[in-house]
N, C-alpha and C. Protein backbone atom coordinates (compact mmCIF):
# COMPACT_ATOMS: atom_id res chain seq x y z
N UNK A 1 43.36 48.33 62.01
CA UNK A 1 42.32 48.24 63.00
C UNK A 1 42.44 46.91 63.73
N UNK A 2 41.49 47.10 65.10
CA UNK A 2 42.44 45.88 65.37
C UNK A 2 40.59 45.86 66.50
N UNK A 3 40.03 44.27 66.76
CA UNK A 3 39.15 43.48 67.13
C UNK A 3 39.01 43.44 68.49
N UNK A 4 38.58 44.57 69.72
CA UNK A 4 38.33 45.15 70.79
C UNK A 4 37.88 44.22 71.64
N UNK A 5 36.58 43.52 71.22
CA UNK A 5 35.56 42.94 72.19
C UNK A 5 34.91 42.39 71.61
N UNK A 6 33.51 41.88 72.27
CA UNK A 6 32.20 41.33 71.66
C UNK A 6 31.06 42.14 72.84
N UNK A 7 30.10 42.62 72.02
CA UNK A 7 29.05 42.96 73.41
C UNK A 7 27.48 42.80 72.25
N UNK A 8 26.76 42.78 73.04
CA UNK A 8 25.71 41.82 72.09
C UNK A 8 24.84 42.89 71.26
N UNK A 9 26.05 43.90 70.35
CA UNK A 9 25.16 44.57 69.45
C UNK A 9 26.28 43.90 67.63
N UNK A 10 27.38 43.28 68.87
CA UNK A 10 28.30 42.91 67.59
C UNK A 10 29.59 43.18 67.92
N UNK A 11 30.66 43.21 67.13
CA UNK A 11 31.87 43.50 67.37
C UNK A 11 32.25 45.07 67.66
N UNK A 12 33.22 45.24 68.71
CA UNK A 12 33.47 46.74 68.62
C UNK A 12 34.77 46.68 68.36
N UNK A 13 34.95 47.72 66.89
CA UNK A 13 36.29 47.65 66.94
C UNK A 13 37.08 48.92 67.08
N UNK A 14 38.62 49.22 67.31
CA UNK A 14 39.45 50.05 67.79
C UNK A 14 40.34 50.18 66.89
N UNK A 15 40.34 51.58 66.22
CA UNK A 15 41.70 52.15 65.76
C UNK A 15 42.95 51.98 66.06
N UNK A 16 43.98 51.46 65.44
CA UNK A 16 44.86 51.45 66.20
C UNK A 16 45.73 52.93 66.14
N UNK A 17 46.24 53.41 66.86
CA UNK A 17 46.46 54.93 66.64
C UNK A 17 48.20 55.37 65.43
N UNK A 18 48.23 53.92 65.34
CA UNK A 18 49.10 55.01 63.69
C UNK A 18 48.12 54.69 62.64
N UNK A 19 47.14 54.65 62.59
CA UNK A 19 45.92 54.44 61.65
C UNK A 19 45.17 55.89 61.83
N UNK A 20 45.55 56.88 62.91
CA UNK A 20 45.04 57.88 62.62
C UNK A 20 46.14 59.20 62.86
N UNK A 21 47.26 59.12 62.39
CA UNK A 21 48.03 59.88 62.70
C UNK A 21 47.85 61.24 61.86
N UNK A 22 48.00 60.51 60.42
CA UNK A 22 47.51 61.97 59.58
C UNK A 22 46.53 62.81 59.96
N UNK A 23 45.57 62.19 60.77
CA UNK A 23 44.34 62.78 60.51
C UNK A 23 44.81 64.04 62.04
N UNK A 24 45.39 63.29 63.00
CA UNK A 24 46.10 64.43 63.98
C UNK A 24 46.53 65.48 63.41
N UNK A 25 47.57 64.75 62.42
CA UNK A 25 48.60 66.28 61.91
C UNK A 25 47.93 67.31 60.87
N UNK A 26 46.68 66.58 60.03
CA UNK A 26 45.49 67.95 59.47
C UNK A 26 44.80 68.93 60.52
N UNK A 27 44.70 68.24 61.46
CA UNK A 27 43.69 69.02 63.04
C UNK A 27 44.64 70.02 63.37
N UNK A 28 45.79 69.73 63.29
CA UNK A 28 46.61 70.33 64.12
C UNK A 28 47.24 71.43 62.65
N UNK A 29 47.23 71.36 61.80
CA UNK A 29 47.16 72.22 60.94
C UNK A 29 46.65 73.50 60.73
N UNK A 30 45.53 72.36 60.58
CA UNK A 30 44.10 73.25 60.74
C UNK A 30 43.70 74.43 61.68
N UNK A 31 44.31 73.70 62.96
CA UNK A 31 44.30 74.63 63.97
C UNK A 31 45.26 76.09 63.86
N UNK A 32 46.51 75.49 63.26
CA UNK A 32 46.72 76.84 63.38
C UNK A 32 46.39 77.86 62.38
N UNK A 33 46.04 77.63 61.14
CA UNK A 33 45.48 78.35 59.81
C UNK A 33 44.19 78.92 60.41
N UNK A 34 43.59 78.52 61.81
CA UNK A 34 42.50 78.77 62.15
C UNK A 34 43.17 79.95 63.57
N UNK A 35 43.96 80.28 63.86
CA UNK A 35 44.73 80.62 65.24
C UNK A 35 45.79 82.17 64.35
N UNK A 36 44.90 83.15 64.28
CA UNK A 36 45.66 84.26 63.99
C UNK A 36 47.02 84.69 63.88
N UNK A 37 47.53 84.52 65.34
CA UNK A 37 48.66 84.98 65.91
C UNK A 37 49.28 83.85 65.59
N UNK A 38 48.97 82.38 65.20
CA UNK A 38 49.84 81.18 65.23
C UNK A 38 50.13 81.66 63.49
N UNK A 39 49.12 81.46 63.14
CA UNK A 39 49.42 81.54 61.48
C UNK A 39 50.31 82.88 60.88
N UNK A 40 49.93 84.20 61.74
CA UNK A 40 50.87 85.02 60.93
C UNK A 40 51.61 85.13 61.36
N UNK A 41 52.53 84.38 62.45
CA UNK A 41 54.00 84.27 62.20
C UNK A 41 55.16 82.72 62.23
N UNK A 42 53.94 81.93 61.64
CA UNK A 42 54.79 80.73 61.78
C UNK A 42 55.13 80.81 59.90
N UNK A 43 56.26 80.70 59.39
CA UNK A 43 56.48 80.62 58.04
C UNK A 43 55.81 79.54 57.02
N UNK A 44 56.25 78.29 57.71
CA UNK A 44 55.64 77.46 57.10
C UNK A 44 55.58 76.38 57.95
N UNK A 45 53.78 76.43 58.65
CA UNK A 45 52.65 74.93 59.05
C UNK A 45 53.29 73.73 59.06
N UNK A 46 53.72 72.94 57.99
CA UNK A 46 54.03 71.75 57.83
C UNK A 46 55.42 71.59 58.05
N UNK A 47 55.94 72.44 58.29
CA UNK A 47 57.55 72.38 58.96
C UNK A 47 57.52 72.51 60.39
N UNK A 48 56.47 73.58 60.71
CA UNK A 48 56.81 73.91 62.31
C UNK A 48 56.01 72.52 62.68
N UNK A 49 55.14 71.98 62.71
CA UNK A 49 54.06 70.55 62.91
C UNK A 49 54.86 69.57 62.39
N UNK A 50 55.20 68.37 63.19
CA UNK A 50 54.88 67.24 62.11
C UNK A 50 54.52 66.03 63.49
N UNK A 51 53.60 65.25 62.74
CA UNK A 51 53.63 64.42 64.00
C UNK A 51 53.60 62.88 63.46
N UNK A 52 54.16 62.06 64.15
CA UNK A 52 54.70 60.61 63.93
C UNK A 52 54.01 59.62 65.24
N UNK A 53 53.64 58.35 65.17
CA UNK A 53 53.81 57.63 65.79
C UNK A 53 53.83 58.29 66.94
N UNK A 54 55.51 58.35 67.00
CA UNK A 54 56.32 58.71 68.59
C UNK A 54 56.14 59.66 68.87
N UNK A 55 56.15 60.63 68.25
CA UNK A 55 55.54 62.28 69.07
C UNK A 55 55.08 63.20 67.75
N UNK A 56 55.06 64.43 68.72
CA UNK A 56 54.40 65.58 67.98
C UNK A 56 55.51 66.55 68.04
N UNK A 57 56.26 67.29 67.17
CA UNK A 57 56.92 67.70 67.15
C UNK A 57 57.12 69.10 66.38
N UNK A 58 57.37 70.09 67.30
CA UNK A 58 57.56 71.60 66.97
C UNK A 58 59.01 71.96 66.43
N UNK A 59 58.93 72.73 65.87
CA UNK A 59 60.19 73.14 65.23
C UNK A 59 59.89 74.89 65.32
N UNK A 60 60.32 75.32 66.28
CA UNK A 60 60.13 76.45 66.83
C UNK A 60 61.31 77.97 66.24
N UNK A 61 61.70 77.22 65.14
CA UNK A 61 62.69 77.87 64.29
C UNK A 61 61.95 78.49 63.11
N UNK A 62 60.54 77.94 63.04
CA UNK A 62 59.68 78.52 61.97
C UNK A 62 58.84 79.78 62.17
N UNK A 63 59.10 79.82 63.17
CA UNK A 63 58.43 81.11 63.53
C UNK A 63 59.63 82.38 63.59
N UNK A 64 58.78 83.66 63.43
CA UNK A 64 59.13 85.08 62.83
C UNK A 64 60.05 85.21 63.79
N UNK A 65 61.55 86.20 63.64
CA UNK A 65 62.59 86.41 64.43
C UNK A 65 61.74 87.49 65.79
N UNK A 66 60.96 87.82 65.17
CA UNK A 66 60.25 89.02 66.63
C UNK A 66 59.75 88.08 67.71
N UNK A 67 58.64 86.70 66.67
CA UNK A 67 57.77 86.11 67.77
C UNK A 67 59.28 85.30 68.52
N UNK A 68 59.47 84.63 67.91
CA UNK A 68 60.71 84.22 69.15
C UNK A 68 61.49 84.82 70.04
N UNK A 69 62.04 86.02 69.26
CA UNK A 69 62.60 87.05 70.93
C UNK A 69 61.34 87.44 71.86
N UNK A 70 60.56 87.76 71.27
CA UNK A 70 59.58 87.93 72.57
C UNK A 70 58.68 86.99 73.29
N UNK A 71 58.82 85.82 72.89
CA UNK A 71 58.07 84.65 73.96
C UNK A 71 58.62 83.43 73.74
N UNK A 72 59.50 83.24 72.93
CA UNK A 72 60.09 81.86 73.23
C UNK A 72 61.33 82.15 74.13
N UNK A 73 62.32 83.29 73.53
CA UNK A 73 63.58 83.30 74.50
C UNK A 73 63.63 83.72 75.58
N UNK A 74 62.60 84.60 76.09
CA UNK A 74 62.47 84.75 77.44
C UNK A 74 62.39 83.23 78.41
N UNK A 75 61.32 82.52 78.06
CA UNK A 75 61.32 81.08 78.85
C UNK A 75 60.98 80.36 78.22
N UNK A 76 61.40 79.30 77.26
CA UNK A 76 62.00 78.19 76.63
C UNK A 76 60.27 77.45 77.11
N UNK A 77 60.63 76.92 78.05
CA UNK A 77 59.89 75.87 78.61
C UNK A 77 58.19 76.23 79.35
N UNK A 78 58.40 77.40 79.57
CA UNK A 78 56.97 77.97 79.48
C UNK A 78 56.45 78.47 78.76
N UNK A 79 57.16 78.63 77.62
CA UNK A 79 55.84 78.60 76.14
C UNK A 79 55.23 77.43 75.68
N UNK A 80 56.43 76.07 75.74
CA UNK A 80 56.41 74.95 75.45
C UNK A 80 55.21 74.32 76.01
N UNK A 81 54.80 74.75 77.86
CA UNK A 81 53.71 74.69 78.52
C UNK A 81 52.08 75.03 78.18
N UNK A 82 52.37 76.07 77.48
CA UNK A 82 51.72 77.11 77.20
C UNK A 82 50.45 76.54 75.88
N UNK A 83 51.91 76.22 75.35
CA UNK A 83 51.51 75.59 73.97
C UNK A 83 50.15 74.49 73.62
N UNK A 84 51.36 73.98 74.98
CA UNK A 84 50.73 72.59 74.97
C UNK A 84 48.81 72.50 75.26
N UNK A 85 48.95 73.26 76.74
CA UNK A 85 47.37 73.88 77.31
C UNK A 85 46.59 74.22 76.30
N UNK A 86 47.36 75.12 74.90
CA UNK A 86 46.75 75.99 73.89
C UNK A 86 46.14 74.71 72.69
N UNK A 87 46.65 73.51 72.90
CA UNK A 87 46.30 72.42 72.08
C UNK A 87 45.17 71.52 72.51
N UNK A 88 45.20 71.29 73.88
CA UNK A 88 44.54 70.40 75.02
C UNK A 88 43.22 70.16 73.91
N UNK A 89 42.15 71.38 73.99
CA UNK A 89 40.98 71.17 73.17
C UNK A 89 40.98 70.29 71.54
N UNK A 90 42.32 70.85 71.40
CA UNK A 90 42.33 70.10 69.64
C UNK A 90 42.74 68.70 70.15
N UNK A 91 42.96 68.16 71.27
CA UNK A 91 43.53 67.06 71.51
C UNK A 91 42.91 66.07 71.82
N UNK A 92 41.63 66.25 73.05
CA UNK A 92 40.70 66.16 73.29
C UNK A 92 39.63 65.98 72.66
N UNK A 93 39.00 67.04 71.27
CA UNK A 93 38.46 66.45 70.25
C UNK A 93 38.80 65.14 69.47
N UNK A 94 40.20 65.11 69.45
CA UNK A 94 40.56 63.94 68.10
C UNK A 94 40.75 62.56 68.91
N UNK A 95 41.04 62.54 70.49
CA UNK A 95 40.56 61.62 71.50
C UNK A 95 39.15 60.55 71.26
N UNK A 96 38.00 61.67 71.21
CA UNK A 96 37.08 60.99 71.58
C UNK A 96 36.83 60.95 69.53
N UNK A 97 37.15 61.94 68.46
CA UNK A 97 36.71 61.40 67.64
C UNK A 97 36.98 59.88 67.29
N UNK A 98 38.75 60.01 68.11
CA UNK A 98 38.66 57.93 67.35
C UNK A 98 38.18 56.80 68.32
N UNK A 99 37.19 57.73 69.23
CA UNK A 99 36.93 56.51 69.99
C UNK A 99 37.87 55.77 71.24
N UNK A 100 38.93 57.11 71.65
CA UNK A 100 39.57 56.69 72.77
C UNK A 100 38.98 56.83 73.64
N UNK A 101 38.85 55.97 74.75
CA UNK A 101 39.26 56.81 76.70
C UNK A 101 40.08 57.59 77.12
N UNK A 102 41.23 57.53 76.41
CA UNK A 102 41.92 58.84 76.98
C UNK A 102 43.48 58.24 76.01
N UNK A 103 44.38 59.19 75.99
CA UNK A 103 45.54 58.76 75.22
C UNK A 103 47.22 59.73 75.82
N UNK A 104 48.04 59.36 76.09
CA UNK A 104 48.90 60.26 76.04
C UNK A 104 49.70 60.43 75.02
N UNK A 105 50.12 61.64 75.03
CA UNK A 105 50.82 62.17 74.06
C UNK A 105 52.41 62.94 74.49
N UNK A 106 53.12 62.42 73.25
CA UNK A 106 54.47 63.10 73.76
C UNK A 106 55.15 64.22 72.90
N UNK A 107 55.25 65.02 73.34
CA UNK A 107 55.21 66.10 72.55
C UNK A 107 56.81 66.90 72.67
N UNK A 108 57.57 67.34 71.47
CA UNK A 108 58.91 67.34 70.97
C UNK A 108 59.21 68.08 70.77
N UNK A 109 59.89 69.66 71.45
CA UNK A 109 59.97 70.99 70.79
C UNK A 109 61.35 71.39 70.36
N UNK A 110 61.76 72.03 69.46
CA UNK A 110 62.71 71.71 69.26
C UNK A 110 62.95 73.38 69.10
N UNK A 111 64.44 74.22 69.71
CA UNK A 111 64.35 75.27 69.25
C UNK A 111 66.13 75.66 68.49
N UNK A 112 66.37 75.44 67.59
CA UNK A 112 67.99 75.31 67.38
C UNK A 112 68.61 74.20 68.08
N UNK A 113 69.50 73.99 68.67
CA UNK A 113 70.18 73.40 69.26
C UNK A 113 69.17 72.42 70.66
N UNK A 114 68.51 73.20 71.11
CA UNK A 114 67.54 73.15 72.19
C UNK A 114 66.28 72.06 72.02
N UNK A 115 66.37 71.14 72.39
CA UNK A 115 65.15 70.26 72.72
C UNK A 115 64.45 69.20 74.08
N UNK A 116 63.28 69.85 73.88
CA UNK A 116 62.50 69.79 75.03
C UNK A 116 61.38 68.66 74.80
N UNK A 117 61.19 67.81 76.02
CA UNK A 117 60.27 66.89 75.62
C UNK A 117 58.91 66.57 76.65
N UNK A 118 58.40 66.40 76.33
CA UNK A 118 57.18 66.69 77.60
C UNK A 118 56.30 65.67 77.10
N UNK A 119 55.67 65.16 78.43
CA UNK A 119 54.44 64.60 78.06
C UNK A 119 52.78 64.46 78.55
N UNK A 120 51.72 64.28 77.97
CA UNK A 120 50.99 64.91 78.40
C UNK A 120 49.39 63.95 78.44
N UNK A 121 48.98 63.61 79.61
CA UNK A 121 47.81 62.76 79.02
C UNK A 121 45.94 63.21 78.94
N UNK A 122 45.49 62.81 77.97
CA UNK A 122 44.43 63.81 77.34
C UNK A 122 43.45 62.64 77.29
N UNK A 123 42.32 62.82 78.12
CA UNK A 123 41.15 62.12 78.33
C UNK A 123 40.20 62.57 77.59
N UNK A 124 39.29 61.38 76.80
CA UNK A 124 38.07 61.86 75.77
C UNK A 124 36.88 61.18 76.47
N UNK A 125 36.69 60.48 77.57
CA UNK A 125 35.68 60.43 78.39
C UNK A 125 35.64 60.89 79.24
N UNK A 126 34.45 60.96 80.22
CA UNK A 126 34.13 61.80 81.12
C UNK A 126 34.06 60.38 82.28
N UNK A 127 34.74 61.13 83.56
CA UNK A 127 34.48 60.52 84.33
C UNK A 127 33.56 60.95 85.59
N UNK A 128 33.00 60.41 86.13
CA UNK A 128 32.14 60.96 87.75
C UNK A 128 31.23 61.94 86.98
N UNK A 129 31.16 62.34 85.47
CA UNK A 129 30.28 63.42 85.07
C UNK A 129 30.76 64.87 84.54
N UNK A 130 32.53 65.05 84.70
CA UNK A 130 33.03 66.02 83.58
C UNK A 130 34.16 65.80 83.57
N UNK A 131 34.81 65.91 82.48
CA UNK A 131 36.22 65.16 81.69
C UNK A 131 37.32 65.64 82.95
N UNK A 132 38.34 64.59 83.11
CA UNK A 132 39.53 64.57 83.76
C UNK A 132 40.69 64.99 82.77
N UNK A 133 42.27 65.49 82.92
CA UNK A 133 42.86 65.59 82.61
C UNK A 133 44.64 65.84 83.24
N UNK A 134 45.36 64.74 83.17
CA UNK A 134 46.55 64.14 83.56
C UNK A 134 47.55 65.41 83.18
């Protein structure tokens, strides 16, 4: 953690964000054990997820030989899109839970041989009166 400011209720202090990384990669777990179609055909959660520091990273090899012929190999990079949109809310929550303004994120898909990198920035305040998003 690391010593933000002073404003006269006391110190405010700030996460520094590999101080909350795990807690990303349970959300994002979570999410999909919570996400039907994600959970019954990804093999195994903690292989297809892992997220570090530097990014968030898919391993798109964990999922069922059907779900991949039918929506990853058609277009690579617009599921990857897809994905991403399909996360925004889980992203957005864990934003404002640690007390960000907004954070970007870089996100790592990986499909065999194939890797794709994108990045994406995710606001947890509201500006002018309803949340923005980069």
């Amino acid at each position: 953690m690391r010593k933000s400011g002073y404003t006269p209720e006391g110190y405010l202090w700030q996460l520094e964000y590999r101080d909350t990384v795990r807690l990303l990669q349970e959300k994002l777990l979570l999410f999909i054990r919570l996400n039907e179609k994600l959970r019954n055909n990804i093999g195994n959660p903690s292989r297809f997820v892992s997220n570090s520091v530097e990014a968030i990273e898919f391993n798109f090899i964990e999922f069922s030989e059907g779900y991949r012929l039918k929506f990853i190999e058609p277009d690579f990079d617009k599921y990857c899109m897809r994905l991403m949109e399909l996360l925004e809310p889980v992203l957005t929550g864990f934003v404002k839970e640690i007390g960000y303004g907004a954070h970007g994120f870089r996100f790592r898909f990986r499909y065999g041989s194939e890797v794709l990198e994108k990045h994406k920035s995710i606001w947890g305040i509201s500006h002018g009166g309803e949340d923005q998003r980069a």
